[in-house]
C-alpha atoms as a PDB file:
ATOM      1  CA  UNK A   1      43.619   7.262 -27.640  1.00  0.00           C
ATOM      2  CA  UNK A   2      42.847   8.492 -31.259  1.00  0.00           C
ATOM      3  CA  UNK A   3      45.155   8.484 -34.296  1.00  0.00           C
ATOM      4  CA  UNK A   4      46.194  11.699 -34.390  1.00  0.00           C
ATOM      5  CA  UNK A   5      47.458  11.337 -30.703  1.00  0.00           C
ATOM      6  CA  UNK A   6      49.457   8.523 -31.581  1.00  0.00           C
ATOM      7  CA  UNK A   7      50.714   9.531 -35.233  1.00  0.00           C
ATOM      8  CA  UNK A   8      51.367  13.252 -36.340  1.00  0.00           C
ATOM      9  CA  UNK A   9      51.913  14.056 -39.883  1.00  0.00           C
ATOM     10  CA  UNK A  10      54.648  15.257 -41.554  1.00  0.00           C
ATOM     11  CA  UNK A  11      52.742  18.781 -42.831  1.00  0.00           C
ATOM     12  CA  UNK A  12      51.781  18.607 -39.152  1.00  0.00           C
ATOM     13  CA  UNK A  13      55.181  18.744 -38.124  1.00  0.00           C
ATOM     14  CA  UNK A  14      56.829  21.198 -40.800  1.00  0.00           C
ATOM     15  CA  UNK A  15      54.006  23.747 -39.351  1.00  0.00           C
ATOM     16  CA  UNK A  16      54.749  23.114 -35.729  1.00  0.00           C
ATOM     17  CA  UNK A  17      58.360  23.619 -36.918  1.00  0.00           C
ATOM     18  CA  UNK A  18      57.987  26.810 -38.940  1.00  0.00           C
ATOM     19  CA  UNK A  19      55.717  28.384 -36.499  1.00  0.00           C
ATOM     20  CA  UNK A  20      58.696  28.110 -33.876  1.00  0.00           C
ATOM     21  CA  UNK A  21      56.306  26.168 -31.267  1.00  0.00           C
ATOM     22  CA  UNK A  22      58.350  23.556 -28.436  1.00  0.00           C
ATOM     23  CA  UNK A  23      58.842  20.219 -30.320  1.00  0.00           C
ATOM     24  CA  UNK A  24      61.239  18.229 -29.358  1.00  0.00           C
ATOM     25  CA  UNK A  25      62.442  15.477 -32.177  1.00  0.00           C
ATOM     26  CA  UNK A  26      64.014  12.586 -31.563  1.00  0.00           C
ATOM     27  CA  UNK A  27      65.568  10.457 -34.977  1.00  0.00           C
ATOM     28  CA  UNK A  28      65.342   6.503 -34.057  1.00  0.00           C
ATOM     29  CA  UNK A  29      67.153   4.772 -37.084  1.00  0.00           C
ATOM     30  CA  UNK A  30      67.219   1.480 -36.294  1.00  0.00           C
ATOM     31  CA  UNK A  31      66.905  -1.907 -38.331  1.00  0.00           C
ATOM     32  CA  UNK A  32      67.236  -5.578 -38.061  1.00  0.00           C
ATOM     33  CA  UNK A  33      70.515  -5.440 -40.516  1.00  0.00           C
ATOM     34  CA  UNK A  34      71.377  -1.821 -39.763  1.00  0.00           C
ATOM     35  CA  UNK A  35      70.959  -1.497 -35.525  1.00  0.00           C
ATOM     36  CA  UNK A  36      72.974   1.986 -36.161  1.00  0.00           C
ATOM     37  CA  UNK A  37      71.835   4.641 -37.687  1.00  0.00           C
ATOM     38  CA  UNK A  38      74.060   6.915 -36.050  1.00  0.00           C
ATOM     39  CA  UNK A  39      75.683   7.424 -39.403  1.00  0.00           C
ATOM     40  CA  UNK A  40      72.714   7.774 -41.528  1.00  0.00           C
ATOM     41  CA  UNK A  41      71.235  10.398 -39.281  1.00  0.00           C
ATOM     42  CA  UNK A  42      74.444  12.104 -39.460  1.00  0.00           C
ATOM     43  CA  UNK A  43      74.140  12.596 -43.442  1.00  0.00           C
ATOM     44  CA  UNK A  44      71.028  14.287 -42.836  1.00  0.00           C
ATOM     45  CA  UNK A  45      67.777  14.456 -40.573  1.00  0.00           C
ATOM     46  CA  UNK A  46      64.973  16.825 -39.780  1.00  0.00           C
ATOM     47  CA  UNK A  47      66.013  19.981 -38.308  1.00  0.00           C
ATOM     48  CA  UNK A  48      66.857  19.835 -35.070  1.00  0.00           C
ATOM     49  CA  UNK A  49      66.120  16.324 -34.487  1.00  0.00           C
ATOM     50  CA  UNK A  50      68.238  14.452 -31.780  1.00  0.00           C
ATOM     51  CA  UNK A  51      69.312  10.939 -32.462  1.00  0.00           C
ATOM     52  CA  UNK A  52      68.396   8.446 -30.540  1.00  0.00           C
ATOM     53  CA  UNK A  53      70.147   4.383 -29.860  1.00  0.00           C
ATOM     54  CA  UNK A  54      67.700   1.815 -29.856  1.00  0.00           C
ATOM     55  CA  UNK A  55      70.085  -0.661 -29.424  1.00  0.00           C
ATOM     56  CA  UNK A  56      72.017   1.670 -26.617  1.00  0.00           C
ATOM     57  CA  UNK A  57      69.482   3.624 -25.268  1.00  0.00           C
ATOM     58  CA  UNK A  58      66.280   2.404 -25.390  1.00  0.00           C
ATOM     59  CA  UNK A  59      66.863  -1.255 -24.567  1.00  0.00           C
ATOM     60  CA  UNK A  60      69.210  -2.716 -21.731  1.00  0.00           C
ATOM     61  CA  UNK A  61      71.561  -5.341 -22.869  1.00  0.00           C
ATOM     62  CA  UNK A  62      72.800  -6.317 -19.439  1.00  0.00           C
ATOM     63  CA  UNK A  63      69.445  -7.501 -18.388  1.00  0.00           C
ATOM     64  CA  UNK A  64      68.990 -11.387 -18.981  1.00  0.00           C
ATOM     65  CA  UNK A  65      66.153 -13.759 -20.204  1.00  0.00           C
ATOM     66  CA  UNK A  66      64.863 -10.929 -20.890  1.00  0.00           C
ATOM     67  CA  UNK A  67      64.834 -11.585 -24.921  1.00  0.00           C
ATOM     68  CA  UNK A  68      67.275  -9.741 -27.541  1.00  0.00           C
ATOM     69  CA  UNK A  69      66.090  -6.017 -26.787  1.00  0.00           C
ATOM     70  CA  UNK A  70      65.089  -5.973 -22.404  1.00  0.00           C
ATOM     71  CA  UNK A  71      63.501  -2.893 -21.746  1.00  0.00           C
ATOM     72  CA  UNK A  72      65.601   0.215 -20.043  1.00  0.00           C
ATOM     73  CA  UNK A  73      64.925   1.153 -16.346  1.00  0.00           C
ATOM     74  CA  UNK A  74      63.174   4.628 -15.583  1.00  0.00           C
ATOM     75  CA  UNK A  75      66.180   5.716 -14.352  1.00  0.00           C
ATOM     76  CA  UNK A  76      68.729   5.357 -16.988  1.00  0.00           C
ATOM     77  CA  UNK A  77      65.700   6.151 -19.638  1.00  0.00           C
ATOM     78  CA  UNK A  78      65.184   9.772 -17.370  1.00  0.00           C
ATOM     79  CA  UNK A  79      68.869  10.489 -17.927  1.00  0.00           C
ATOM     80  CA  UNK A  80      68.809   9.575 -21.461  1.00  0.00           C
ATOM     81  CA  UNK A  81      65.742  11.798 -21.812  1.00  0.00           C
ATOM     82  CA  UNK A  82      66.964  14.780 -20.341  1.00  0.00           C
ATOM     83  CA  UNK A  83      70.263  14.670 -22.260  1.00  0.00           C
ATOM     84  CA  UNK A  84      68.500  14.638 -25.754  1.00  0.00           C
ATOM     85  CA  UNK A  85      66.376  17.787 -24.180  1.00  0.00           C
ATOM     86  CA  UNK A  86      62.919  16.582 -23.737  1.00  0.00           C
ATOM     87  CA  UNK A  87      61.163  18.625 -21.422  1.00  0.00           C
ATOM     88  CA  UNK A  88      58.142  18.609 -18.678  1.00  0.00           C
ATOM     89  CA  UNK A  89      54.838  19.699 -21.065  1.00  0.00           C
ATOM     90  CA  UNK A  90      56.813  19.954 -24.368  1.00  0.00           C
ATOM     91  CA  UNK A  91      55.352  17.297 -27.260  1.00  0.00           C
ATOM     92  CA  UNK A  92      57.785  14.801 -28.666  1.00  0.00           C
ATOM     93  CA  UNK A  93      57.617  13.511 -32.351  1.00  0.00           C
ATOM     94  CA  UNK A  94      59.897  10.423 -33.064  1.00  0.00           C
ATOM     95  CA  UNK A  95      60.982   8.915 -36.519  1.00  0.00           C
ATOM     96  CA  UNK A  96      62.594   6.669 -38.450  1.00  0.00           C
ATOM     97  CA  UNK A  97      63.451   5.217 -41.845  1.00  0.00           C
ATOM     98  CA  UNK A  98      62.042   1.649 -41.828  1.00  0.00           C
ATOM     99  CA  UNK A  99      58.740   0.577 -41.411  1.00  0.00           C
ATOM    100  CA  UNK A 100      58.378   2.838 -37.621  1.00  0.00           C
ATOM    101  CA  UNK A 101      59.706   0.055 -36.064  1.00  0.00           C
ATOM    102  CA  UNK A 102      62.830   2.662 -34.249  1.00  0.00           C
ATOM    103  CA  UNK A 103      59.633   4.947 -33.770  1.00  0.00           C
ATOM    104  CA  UNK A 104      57.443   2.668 -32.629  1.00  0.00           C
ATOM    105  CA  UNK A 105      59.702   1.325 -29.937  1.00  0.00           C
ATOM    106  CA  UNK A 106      60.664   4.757 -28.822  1.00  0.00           C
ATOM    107  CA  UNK A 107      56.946   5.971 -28.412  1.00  0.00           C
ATOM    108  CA  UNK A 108      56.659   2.730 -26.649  1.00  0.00           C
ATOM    109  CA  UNK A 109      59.009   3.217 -24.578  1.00  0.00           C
ATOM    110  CA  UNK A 110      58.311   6.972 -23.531  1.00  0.00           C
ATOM    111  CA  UNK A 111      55.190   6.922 -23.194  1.00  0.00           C
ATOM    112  CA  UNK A 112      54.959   3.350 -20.907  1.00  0.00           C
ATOM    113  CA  UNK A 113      57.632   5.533 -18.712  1.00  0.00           C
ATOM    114  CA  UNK A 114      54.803   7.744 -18.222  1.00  0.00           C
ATOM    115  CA  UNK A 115      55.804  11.111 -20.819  1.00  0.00           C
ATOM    116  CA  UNK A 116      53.011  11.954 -22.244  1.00  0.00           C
ATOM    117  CA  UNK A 117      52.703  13.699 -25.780  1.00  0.00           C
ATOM    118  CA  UNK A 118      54.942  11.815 -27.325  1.00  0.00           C
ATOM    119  CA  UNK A 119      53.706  10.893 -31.107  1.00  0.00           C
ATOM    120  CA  UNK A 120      55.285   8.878 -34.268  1.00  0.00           C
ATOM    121  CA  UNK A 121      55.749  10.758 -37.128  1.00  0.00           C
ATOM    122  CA  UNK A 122      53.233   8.926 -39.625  1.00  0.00           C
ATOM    123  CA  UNK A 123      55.188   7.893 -42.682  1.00  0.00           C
ATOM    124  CA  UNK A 124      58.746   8.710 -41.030  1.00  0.00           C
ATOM    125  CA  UNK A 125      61.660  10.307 -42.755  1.00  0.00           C
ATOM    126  CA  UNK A 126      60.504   9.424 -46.118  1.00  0.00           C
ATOM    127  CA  UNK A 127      56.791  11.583 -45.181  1.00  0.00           C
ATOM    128  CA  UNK A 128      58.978  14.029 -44.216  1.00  0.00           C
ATOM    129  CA  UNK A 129      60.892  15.145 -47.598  1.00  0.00           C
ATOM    130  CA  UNK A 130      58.114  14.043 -49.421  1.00  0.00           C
ATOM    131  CA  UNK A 131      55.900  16.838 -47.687  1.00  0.00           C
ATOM    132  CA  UNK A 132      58.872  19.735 -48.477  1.00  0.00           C
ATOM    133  CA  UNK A 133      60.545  19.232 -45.215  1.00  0.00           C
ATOM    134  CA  UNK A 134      64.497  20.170 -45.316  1.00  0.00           C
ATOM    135  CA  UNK A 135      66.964  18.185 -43.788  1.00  0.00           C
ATOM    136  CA  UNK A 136      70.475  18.899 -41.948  1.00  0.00           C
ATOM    137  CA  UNK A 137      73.278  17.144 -41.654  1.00  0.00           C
ATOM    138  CA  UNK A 138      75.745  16.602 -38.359  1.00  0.00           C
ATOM    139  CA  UNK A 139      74.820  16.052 -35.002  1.00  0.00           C
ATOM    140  CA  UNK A 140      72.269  18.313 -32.511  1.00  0.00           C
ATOM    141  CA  UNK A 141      73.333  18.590 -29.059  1.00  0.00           C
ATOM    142  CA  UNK A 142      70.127  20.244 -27.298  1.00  0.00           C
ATOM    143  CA  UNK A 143      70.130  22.157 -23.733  1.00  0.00           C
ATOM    144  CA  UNK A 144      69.272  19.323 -21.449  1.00  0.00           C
ATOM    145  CA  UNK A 145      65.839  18.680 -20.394  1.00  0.00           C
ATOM    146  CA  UNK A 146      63.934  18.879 -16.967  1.00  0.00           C
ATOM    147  CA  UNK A 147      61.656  15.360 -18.139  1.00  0.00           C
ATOM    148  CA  UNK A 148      60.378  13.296 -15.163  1.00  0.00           C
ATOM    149  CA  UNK A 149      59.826   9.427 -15.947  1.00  0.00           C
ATOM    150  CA  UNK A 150      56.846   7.986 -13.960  1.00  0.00           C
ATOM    151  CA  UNK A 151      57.600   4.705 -13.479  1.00  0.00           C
ATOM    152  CA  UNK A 152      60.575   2.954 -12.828  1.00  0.00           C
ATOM    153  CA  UNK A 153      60.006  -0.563 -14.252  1.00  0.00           C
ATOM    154  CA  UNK A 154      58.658   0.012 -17.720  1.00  0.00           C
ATOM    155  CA  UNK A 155      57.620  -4.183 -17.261  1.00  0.00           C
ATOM    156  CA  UNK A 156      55.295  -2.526 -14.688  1.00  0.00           C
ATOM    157  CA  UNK A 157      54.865   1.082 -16.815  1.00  0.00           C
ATOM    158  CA  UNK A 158      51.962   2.752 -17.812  1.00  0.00           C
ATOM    159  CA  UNK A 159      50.990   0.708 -20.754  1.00  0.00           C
ATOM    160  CA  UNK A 160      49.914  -2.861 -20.394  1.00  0.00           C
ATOM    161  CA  UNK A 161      52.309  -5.650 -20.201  1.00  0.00           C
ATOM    162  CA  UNK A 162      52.130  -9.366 -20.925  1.00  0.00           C
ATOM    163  CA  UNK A 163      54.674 -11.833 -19.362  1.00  0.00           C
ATOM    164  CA  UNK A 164      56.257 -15.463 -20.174  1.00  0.00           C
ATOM    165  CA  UNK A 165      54.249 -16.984 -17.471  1.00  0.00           C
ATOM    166  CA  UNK A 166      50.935 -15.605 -18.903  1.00  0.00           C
ATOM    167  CA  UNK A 167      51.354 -17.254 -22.046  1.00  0.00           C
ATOM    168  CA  UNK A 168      49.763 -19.201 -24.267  1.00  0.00           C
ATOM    169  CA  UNK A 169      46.859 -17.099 -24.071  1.00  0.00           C
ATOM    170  CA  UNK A 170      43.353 -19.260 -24.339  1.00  0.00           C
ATOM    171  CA  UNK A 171      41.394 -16.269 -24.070  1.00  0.00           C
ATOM    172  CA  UNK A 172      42.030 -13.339 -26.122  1.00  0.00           C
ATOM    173  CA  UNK A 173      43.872 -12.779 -29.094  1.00  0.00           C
ATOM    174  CA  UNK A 174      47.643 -12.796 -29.000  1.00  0.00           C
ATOM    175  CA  UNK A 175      49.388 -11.435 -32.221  1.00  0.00           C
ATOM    176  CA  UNK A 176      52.852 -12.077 -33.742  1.00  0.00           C
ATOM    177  CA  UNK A 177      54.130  -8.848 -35.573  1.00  0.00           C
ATOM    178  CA  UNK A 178      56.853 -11.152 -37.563  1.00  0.00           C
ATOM    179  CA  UNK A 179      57.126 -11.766 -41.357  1.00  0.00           C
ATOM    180  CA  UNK A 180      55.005 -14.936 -41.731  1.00  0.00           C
ATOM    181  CA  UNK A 181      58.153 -16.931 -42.857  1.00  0.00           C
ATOM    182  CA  UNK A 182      59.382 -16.327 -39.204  1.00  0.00           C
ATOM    183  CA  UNK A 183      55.700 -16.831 -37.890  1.00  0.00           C
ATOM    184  CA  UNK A 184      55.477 -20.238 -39.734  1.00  0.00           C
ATOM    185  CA  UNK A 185      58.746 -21.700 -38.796  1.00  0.00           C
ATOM    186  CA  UNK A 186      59.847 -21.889 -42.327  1.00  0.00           C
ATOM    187  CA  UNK A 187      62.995 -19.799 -41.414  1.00  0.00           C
ATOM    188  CA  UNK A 188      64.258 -18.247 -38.162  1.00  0.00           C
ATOM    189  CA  UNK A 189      67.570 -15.720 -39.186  1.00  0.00           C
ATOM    190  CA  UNK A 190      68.152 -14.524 -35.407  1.00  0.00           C
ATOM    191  CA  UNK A 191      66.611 -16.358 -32.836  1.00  0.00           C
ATOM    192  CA  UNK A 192      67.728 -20.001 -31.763  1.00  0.00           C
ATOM    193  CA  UNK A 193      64.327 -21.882 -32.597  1.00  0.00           C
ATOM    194  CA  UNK A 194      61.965 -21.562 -35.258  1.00  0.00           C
ATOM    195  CA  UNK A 195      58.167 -21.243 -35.074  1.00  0.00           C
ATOM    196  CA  UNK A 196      55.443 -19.105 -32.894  1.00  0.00           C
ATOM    197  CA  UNK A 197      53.584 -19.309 -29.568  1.00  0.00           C
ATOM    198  CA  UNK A 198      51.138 -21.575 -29.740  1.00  0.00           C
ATOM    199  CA  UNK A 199      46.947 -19.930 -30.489  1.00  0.00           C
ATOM    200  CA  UNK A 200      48.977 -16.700 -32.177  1.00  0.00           C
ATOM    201  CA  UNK A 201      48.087 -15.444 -35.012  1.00  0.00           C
ATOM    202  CA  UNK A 202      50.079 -13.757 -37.206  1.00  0.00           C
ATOM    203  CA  UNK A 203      49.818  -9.946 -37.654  1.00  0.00           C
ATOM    204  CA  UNK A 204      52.688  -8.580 -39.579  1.00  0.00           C
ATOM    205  CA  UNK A 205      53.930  -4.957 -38.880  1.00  0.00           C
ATOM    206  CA  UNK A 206      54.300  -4.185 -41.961  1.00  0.00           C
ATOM    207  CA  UNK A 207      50.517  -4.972 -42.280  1.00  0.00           C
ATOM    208  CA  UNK A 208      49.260  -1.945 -40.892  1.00  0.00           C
ATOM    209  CA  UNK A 209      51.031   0.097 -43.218  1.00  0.00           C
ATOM    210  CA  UNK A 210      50.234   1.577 -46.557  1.00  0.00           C
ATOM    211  CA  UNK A 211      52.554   1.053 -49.491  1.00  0.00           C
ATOM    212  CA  UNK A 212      54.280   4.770 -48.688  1.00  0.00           C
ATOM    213  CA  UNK A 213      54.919   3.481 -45.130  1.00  0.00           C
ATOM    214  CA  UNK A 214      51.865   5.679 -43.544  1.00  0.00           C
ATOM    215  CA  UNK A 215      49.286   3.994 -41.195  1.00  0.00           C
ATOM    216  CA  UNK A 216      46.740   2.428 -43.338  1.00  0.00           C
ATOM    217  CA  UNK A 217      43.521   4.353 -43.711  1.00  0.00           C
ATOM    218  CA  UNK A 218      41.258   4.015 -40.804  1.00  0.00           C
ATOM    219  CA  UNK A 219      38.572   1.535 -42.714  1.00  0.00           C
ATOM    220  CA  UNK A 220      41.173  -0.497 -43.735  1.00  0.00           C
ATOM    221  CA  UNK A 221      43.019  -0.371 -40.804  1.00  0.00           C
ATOM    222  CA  UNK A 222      39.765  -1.411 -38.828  1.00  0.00           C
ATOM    223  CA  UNK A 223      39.333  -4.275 -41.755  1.00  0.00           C
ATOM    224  CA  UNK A 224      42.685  -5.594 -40.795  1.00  0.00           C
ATOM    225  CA  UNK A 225      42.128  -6.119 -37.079  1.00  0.00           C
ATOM    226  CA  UNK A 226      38.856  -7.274 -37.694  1.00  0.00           C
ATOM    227  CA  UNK A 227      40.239 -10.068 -40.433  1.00  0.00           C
ATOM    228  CA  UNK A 228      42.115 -11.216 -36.823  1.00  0.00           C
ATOM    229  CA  UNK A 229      39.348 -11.786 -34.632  1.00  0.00           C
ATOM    230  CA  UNK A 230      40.592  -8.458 -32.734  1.00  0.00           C
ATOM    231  CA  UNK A 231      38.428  -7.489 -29.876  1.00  0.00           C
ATOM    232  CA  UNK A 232      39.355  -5.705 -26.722  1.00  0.00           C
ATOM    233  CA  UNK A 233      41.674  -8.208 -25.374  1.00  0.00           C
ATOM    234  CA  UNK A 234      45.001  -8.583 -27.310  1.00  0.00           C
ATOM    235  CA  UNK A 235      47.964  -8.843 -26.875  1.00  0.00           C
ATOM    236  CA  UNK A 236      50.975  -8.107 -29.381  1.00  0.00           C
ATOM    237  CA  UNK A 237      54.507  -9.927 -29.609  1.00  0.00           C
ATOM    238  CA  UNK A 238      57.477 -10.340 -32.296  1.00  0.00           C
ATOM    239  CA  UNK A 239      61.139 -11.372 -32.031  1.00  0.00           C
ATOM    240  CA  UNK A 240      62.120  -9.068 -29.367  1.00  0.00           C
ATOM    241  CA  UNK A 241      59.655  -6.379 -28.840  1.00  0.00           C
ATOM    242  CA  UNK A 242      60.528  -3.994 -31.356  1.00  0.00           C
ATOM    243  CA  UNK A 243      58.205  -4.303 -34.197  1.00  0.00           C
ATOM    244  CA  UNK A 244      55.257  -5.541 -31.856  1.00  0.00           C
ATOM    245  CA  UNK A 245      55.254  -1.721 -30.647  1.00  0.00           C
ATOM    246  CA  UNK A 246      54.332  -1.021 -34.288  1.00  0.00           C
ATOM    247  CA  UNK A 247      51.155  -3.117 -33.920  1.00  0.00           C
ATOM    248  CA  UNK A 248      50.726  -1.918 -30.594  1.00  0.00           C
ATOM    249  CA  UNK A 249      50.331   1.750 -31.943  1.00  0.00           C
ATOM    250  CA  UNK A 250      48.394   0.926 -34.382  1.00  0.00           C
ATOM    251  CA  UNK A 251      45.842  -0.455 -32.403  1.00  0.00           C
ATOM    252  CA  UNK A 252      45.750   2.126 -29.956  1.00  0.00           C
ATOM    253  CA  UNK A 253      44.633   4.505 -33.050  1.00  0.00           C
ATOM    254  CA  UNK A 254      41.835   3.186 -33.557  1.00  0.00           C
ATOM    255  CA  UNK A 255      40.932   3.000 -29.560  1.00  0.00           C
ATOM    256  CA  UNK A 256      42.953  -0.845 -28.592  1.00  0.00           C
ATOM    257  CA  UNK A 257      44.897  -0.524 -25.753  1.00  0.00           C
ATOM    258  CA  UNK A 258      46.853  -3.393 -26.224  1.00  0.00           C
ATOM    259  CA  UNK A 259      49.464  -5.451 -24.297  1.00  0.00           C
ATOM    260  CA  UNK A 260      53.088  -5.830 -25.497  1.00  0.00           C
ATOM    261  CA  UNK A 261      55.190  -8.946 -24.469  1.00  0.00           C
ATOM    262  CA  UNK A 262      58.613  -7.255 -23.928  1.00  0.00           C
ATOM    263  CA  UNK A 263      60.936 -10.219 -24.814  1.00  0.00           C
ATOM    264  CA  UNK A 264      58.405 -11.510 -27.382  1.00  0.00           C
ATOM    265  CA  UNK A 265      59.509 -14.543 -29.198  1.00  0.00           C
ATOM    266  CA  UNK A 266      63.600 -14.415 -28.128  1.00  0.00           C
ATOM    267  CA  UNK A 267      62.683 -14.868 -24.680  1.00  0.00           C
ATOM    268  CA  UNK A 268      59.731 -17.181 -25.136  1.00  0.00           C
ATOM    269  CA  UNK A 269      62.243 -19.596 -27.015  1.00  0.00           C
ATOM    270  CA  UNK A 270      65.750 -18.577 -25.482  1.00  0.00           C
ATOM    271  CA  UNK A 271      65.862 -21.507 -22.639  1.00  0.00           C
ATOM    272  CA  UNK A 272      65.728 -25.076 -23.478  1.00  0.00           C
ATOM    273  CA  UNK A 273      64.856 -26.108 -19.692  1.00  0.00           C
ATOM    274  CA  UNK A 274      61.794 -24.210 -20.350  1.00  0.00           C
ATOM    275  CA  UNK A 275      60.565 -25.729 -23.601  1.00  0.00           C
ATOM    276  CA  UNK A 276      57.837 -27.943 -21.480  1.00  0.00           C
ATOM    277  CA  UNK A 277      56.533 -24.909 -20.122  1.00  0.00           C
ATOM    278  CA  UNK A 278      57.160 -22.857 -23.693  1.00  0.00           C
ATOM    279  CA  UNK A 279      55.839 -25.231 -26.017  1.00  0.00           C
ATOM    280  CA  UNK A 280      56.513 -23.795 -29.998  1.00  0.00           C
ATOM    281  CA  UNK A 281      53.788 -24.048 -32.484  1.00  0.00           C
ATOM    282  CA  UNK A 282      54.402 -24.376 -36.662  1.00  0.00           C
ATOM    283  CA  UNK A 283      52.731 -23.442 -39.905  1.00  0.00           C
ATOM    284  CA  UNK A 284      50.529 -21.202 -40.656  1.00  0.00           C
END
């Protein structure tokens, strides 16, 4: 998969827009301090854009030791789908206002369903009014959609996976998406215990991302992997499988398909009976 079937850009989008082509657009505000951003899409959003839950509709909270965000089931994601009007052969662009982790998630999520053409808006809503594009206020309520999810365990989906059990990883490369405070141990603000999976190495999100919150370059993109020992086994974790999808995407631009561990580091350290079997690694 290239970049541009991964990331679109906004001038990309405000011509698909104006020229009146299918689009659907799906708003993912979503944060570690602000998980709703129902509000904030409500003050204003790209035209015609549907808003999207992460925390609601894109993870399911009544799964457990799963980690802080389990993934959805095909079913309630193909009902969720078809109510914010996505459609069999029409391309979805998703967005967001921080660092494309809402995006990021949702284009995971989507497309390890099995919908295809779905694609992160590259910059997010920031790209977006810097490129001319208007925004609207209130909420969108589309004509349903006729969307059919592929696969009904997204665990088992149509992008690669990584489990509890499968980890540490001696072979490979695993990355943790955290800040490298988290990463290190040095602070922990959510999860229980402090620290990383042991033979990570740490990969910030926001590492892939230019200063205006677009993918890096390519080069400097391919610099950054490279700087990590990247090869064509990796896989990609963070606190609970949210930001990870940002790294995830970013790799698969520049032609890395790799694997995202769901629960990430919530689950890994959520059990004490399992800390034998989960040992936790410090520093840098």
């Amino acid at each position: 998969m290239t970049r541009a079937g991964t990331f679109i850009t906004a001038a990309e989008l405000i011509d698909l827009l104006a020229a009146g082509r299918p689009v659907a657009v799906l708003d993912v505000r979503w944060q570690l301090t602000e998980p709703d951003g129902h509000d904030a899409y409500r003050r204003g959003h790209v035209p015609g854009a549907v808003y999207v839950s992460l925390e609601d509709e894109l993870s399911d909270h009544t799964v457990a030791g799963r980690g802080r965000h389990p993934l959805p089931t095909g079913a309630s994601l193909q009902e969720a789908a078809r109510r914010w009007g996505l459609s069999e052969g029409v391309p979805t662009v998703v967005y967001d206002a921080w660092n494309r982790a809402g995006s990021a998630r949702a284009w995971w999520v989507l497309t390890a369903a099995g919908i295809s053409g779905v694609r992160i808006l590259d910059g997010g809503l920031a790209a977006w009014t810097a490129a001319g594009g208007r925004l609207e206020d209130g909420e969108v309520t589309p004509e349903p959609g006729d969307v059919q999810v592929q696969h009904g365990d997204l665990y088992q989906g149509a992008l690669p996976t990584l489990s509890a059990q499968q980890l540490p990883r001696a072979d490979g490369v695993l990355l943790d998406a955290r800040a490298p405070q988290r990463f290190s141990g040095a602070e922990e603000p959510v999860d229980p215990v402090a620290g990383h999976i042991p033979h990570a190495r740490n990969a910030p999100s926001t590492g892939v991302l230019a200063e205006d919150g677009t993918l890096l370059p390519e080069a400097d993109l391919t610099r950054f992997f490279a700087d990590l020992g990247v090869g064509d086994d990796v896989g990609v974790y963070c606190g609970s499988g949210v930001t990870a999808s940002v790294v995830v995407a970013a790799l698969r631009a520049t032609g890395v398909d790799a694997a995202l561990f769901p629960g990430s580091w919530s689950e890994w350290c959520s059990d004490p009976g399992l800390r034998q079997l989960r040992p936790v690694a410090t520093g840098s």
